[in-house]
C-alpha atoms as a PDB file:
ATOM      1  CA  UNK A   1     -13.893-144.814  50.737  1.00  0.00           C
ATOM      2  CA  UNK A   2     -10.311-143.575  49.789  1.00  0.00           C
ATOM      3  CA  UNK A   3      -9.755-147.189  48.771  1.00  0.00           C
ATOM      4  CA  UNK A   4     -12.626-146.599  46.236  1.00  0.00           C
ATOM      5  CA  UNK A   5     -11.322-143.326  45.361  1.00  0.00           C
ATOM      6  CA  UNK A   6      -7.612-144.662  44.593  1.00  0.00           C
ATOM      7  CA  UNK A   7      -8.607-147.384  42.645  1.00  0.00           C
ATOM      8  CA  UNK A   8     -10.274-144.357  40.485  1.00  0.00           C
ATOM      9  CA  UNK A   9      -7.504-142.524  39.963  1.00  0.00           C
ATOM     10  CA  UNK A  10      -5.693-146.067  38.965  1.00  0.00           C
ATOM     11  CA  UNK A  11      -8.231-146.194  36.563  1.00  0.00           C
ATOM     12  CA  UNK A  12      -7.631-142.888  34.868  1.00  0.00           C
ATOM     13  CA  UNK A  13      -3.739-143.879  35.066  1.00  0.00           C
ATOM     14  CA  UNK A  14      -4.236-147.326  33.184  1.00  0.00           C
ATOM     15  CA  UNK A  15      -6.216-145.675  30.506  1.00  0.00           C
ATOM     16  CA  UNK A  16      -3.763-143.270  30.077  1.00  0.00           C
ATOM     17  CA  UNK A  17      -0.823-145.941  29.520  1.00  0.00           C
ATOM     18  CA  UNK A  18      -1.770-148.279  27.682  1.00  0.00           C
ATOM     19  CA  UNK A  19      -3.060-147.283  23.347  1.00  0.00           C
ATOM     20  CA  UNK A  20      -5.472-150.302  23.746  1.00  0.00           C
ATOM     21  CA  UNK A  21      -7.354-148.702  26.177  1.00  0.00           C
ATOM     22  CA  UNK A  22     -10.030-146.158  24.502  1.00  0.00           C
ATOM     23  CA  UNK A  23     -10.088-143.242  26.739  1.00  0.00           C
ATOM     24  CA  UNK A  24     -12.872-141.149  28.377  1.00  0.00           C
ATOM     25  CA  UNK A  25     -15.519-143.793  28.156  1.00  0.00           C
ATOM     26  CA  UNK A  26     -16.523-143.107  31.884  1.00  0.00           C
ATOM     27  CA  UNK A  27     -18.152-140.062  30.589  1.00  0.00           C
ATOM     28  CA  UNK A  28     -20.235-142.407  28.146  1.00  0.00           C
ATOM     29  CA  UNK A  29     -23.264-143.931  29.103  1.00  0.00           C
ATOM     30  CA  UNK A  30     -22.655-147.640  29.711  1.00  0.00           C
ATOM     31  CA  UNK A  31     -19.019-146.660  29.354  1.00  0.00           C
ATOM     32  CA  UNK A  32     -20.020-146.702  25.494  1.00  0.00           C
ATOM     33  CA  UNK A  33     -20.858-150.393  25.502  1.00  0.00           C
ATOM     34  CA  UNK A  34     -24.032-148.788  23.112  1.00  0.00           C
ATOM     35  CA  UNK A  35     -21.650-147.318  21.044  1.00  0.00           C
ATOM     36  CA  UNK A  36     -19.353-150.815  20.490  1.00  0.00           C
ATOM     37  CA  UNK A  37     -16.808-149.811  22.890  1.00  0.00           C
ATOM     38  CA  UNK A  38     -15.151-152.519  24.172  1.00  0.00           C
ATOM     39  CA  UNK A  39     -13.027-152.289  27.806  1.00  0.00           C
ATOM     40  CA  UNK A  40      -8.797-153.492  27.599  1.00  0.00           C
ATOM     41  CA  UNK A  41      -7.629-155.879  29.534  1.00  0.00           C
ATOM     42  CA  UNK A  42      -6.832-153.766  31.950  1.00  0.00           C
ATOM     43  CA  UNK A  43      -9.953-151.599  32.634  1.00  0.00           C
ATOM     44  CA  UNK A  44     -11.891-154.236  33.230  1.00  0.00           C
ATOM     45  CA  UNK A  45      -9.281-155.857  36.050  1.00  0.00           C
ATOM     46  CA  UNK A  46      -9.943-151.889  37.815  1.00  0.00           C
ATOM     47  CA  UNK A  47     -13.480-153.106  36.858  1.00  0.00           C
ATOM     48  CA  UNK A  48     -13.425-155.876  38.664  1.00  0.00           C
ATOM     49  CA  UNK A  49     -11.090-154.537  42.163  1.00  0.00           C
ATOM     50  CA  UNK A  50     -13.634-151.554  42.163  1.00  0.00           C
ATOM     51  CA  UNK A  51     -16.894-154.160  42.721  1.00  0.00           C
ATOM     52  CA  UNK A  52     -15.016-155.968  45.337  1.00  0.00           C
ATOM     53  CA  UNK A  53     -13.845-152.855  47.456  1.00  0.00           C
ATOM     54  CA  UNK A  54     -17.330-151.426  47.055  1.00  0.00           C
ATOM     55  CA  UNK A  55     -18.289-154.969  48.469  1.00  0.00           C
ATOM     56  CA  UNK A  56     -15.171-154.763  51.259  1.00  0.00           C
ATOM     57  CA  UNK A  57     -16.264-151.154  52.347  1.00  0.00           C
ATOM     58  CA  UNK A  58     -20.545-151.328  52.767  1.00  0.00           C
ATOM     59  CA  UNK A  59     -22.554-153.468  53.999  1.00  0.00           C
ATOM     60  CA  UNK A  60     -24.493-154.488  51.213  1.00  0.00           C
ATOM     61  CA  UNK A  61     -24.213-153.562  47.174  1.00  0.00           C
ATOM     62  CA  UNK A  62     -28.014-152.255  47.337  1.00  0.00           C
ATOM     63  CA  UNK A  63     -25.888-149.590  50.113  1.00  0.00           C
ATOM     64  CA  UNK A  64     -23.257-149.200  47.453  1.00  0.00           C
ATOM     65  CA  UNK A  65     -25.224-148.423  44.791  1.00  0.00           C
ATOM     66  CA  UNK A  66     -27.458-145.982  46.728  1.00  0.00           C
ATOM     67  CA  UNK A  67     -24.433-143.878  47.533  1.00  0.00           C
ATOM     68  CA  UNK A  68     -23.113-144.203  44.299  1.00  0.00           C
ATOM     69  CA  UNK A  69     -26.681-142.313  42.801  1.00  0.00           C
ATOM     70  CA  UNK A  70     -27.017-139.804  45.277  1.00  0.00           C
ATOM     71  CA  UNK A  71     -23.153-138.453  44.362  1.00  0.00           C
ATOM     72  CA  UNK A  72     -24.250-138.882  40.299  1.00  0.00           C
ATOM     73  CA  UNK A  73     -27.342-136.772  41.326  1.00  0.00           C
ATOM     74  CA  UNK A  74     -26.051-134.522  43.352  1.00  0.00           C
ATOM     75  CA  UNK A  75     -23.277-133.664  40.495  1.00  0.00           C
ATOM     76  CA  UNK A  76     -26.392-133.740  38.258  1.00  0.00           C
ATOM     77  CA  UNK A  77     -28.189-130.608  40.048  1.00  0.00           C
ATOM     78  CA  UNK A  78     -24.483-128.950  40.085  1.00  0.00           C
ATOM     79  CA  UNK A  79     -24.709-129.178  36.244  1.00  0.00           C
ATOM     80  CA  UNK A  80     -21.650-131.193  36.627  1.00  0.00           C
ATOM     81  CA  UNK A  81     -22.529-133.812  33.912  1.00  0.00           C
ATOM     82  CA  UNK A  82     -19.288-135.659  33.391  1.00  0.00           C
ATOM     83  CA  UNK A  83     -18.735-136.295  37.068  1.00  0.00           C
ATOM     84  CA  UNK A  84     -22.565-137.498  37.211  1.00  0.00           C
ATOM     85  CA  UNK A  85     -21.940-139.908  34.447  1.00  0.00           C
ATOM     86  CA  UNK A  86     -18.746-141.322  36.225  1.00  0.00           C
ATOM     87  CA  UNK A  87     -21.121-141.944  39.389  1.00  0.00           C
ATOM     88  CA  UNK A  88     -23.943-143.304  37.366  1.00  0.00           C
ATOM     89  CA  UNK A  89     -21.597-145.720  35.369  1.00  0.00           C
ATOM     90  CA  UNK A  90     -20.374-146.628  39.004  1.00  0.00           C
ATOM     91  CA  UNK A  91     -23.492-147.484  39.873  1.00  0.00           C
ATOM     92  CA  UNK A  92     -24.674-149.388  36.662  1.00  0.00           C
ATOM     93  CA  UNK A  93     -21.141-151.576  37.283  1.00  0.00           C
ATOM     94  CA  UNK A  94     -22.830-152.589  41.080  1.00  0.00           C
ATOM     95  CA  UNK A  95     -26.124-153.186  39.559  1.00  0.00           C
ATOM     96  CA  UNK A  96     -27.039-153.038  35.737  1.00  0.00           C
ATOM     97  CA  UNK A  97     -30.396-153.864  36.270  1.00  0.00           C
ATOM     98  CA  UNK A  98     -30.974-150.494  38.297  1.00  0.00           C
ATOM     99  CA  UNK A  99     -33.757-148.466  36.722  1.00  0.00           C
ATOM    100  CA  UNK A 100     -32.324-145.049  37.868  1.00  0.00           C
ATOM    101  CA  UNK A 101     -29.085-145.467  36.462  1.00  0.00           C
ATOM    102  CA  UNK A 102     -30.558-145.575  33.227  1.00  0.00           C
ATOM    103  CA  UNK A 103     -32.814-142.446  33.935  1.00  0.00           C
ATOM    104  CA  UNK A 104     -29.879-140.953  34.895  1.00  0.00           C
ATOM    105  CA  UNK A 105     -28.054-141.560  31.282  1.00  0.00           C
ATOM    106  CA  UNK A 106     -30.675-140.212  30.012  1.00  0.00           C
ATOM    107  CA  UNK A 107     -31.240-137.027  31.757  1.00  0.00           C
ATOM    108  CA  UNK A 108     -27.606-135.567  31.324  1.00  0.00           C
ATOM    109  CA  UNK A 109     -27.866-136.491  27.598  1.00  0.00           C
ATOM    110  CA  UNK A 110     -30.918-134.407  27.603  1.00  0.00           C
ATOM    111  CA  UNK A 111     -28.749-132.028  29.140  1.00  0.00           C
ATOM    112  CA  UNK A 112     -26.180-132.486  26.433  1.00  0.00           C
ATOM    113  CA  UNK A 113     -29.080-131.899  23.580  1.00  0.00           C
ATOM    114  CA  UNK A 114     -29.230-135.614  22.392  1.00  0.00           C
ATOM    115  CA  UNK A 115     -32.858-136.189  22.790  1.00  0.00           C
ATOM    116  CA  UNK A 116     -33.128-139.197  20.216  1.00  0.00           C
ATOM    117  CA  UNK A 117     -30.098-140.773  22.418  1.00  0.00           C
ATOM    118  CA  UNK A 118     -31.522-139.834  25.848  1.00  0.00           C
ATOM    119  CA  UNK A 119     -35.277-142.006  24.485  1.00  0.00           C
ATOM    120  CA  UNK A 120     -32.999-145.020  24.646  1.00  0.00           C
ATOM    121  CA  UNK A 121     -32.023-145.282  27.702  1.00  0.00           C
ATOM    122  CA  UNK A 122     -35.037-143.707  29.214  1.00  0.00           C
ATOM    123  CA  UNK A 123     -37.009-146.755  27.616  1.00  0.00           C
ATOM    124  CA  UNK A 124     -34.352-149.197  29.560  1.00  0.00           C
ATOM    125  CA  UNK A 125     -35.316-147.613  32.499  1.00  0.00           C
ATOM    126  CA  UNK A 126     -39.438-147.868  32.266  1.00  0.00           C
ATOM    127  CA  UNK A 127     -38.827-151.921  30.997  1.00  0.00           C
ATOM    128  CA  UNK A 128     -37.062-152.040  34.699  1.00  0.00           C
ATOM    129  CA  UNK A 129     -39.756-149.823  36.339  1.00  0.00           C
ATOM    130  CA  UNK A 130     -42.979-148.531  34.320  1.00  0.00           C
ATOM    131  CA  UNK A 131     -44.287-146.768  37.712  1.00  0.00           C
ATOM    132  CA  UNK A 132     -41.843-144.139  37.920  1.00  0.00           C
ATOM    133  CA  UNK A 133     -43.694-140.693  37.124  1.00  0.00           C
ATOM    134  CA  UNK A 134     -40.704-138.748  36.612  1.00  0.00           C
ATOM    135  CA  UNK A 135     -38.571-141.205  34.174  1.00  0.00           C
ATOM    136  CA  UNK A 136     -42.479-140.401  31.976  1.00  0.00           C
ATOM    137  CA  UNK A 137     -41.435-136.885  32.313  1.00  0.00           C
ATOM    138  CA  UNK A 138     -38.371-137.031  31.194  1.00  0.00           C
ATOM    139  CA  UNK A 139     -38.869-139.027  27.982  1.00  0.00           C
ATOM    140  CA  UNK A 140     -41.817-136.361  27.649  1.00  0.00           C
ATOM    141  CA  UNK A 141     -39.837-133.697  27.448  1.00  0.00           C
ATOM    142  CA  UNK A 142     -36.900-135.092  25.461  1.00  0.00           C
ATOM    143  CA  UNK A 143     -40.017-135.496  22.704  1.00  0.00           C
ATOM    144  CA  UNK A 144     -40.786-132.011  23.360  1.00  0.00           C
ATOM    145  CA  UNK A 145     -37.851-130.782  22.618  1.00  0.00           C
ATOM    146  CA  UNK A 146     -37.137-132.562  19.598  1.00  0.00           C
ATOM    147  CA  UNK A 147     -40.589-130.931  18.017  1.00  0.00           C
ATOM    148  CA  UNK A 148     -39.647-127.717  19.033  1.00  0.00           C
ATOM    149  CA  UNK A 149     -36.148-128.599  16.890  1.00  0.00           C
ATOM    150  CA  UNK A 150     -38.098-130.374  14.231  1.00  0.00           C
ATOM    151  CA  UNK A 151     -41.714-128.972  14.458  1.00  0.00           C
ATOM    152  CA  UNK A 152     -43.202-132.292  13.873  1.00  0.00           C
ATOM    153  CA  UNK A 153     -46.393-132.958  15.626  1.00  0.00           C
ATOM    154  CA  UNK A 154     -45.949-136.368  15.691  1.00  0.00           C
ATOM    155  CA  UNK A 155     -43.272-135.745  18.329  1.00  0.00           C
ATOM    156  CA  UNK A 156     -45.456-133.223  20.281  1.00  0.00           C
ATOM    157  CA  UNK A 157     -47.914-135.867  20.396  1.00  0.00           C
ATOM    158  CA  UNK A 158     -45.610-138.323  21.891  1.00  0.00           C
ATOM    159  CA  UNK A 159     -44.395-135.696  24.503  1.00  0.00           C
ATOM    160  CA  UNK A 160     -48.274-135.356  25.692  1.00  0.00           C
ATOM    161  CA  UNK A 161     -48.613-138.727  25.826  1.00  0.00           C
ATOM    162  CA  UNK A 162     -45.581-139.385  28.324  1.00  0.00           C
ATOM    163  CA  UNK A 163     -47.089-136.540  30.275  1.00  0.00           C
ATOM    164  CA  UNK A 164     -50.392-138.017  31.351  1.00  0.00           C
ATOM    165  CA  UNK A 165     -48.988-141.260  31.973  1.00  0.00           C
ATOM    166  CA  UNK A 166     -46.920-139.182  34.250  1.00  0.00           C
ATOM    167  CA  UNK A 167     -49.554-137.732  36.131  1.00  0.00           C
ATOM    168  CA  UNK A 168     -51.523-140.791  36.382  1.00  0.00           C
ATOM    169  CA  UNK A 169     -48.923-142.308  38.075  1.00  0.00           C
ATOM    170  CA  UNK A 170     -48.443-139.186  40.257  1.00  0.00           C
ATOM    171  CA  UNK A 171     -51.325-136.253  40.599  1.00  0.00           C
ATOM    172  CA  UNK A 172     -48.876-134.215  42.335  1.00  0.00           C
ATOM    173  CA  UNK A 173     -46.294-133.823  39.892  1.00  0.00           C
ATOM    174  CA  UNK A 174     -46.277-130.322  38.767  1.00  0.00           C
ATOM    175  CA  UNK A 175     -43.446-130.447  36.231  1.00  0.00           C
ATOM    176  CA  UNK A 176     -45.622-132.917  34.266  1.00  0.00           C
ATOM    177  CA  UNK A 177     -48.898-130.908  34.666  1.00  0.00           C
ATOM    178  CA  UNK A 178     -46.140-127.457  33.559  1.00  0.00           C
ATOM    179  CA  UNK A 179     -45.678-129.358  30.839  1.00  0.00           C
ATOM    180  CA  UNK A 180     -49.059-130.450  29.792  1.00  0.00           C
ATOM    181  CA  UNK A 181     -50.094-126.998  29.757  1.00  0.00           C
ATOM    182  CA  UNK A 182     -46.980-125.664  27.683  1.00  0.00           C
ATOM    183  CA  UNK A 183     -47.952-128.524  25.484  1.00  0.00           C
ATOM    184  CA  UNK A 184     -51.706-127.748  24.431  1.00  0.00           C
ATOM    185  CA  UNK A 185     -50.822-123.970  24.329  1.00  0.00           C
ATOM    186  CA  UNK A 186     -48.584-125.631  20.949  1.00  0.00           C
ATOM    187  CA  UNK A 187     -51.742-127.226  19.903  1.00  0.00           C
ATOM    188  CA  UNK A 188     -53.269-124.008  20.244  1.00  0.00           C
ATOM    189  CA  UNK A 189     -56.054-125.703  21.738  1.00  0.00           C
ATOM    190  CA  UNK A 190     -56.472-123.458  24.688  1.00  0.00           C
ATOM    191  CA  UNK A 191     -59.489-125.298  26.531  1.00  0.00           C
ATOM    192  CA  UNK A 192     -57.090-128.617  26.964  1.00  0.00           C
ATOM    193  CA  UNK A 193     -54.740-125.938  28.322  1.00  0.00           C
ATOM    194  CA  UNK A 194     -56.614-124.227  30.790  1.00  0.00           C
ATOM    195  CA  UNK A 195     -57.549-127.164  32.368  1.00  0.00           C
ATOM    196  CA  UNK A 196     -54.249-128.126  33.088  1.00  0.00           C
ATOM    197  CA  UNK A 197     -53.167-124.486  33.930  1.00  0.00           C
ATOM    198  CA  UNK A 198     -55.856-124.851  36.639  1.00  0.00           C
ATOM    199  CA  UNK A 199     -54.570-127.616  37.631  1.00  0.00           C
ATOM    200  CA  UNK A 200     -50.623-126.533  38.076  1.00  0.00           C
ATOM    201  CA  UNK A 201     -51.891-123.317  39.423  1.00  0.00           C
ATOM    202  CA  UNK A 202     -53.350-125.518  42.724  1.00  0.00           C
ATOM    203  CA  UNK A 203     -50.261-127.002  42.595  1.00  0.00           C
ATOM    204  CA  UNK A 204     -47.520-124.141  42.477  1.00  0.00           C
ATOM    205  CA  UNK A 205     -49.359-120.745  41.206  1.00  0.00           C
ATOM    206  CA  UNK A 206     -45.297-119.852  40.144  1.00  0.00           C
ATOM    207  CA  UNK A 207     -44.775-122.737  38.078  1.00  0.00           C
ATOM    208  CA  UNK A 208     -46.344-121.275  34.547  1.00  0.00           C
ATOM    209  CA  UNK A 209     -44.043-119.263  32.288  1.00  0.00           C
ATOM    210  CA  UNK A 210     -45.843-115.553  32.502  1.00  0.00           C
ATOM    211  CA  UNK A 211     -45.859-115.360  28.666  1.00  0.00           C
ATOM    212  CA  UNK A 212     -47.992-118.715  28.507  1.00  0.00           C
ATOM    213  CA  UNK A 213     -50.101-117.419  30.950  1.00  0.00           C
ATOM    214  CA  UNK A 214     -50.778-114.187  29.117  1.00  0.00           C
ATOM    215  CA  UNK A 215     -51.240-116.541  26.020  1.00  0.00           C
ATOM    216  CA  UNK A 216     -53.833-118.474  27.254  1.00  0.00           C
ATOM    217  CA  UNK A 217     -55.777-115.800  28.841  1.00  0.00           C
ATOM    218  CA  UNK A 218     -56.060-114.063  25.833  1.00  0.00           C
ATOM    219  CA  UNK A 219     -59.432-114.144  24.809  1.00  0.00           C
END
């Protein structure tokens, strides 16, 4: 692993050297490739040493690739976004078919506020794996957001439709059913609400914001 670690620090030197090389793109999604960035020479050659080290050191790439999420996740939950993006980018190097990667772009540029960029890649990851309940959540709640920016109800619309997909594909997922319930208390259509606050309550009785819950049992 300090082979793999060296080779990053290389990495940060080369950039560094060389004016061809655009700089900070391992804190881009993709390493901006989205955004027409386009690797030097001599990015690409650490590129290229870092797959076949990561190849050298595990025993398979699927291994590789699984270490390389948990570290981008576990950075994630530390709010540590730009390391999380290195590890994801890492990981999306190994394997850019890899359906997480691209859920994890997305969450930490929900993080970052840019919900119309965060749909993107969120959509990447559901053509690679439609079953995954929480990447539904996620792209649910970057539409949620943007109505509460834009108050469109279009948008909130959108964000209630990710959410039942979500719990169709998992009746357990509390987050989605949080959500649901948030949602319709927008609408102002309190029925469709306490439904789903009925539901979330079996689920985690903690999980509704006290204010919503006054809301809603207002009569």
């Amino acid at each position: 692993m300090k082979q793999i670690h060296a080779l990053i620090i290389v990495f940060f030197l080369s950039c560094s050297s060389s004016q061809d090389c655009p700089e900070n793109i391992n804190i881009l999604p993709m390493y901006g490739v989205n955004s027409g960035v386009k690797k030097c020479k001599e990015q690409l050659e650490i590129d290229k040493d870092f797959i076949e080290e990561c190849d050298k050191y595990f025993k398979s790439r699927n291994e590789a690739i699984s270490r390389h999420l948990k570290e981008a996740w576990a950075y994630f939950y530390k709010k540590d976004y730009d390391n999380s993006m290195k590890r994801f980018n890492q990981a999306w190097l190994l394997d850019s078919t890899n359906a997480d990667v691209y859920w994890g772009f997305g969450n930490i540029l929900g993080m970052q506020l840019k919900f119309e960029e965060s749909l993107i890649y969120f959509n990447n990851s559901l053509k690679l794996n439609a079953k995954n309940s929480k990447v539904w959540l996620s792209k649910g709640t970057s539409y949620a957001q943007m109505f509460v920016k834009n108050n469109d109800i279009k948008l909130l619309n959108k964000a209630i439709d990710n959410f039942r997909i979500s719990v169709e594909l998992d009746n357990k997922n509390v987050e989605a059913y949080t959500q649901l319930t948030m949602a319709y208390s927008y609408y102002m259509e309190k029925d469709s609400a306490l439904v789903f606050l009925k539901i979330t309550d079996k689920l985690d009785p903690n999980a509704i914001n006290p204010e919503v819950r006054k809301f809603l049992m207002e009569k």
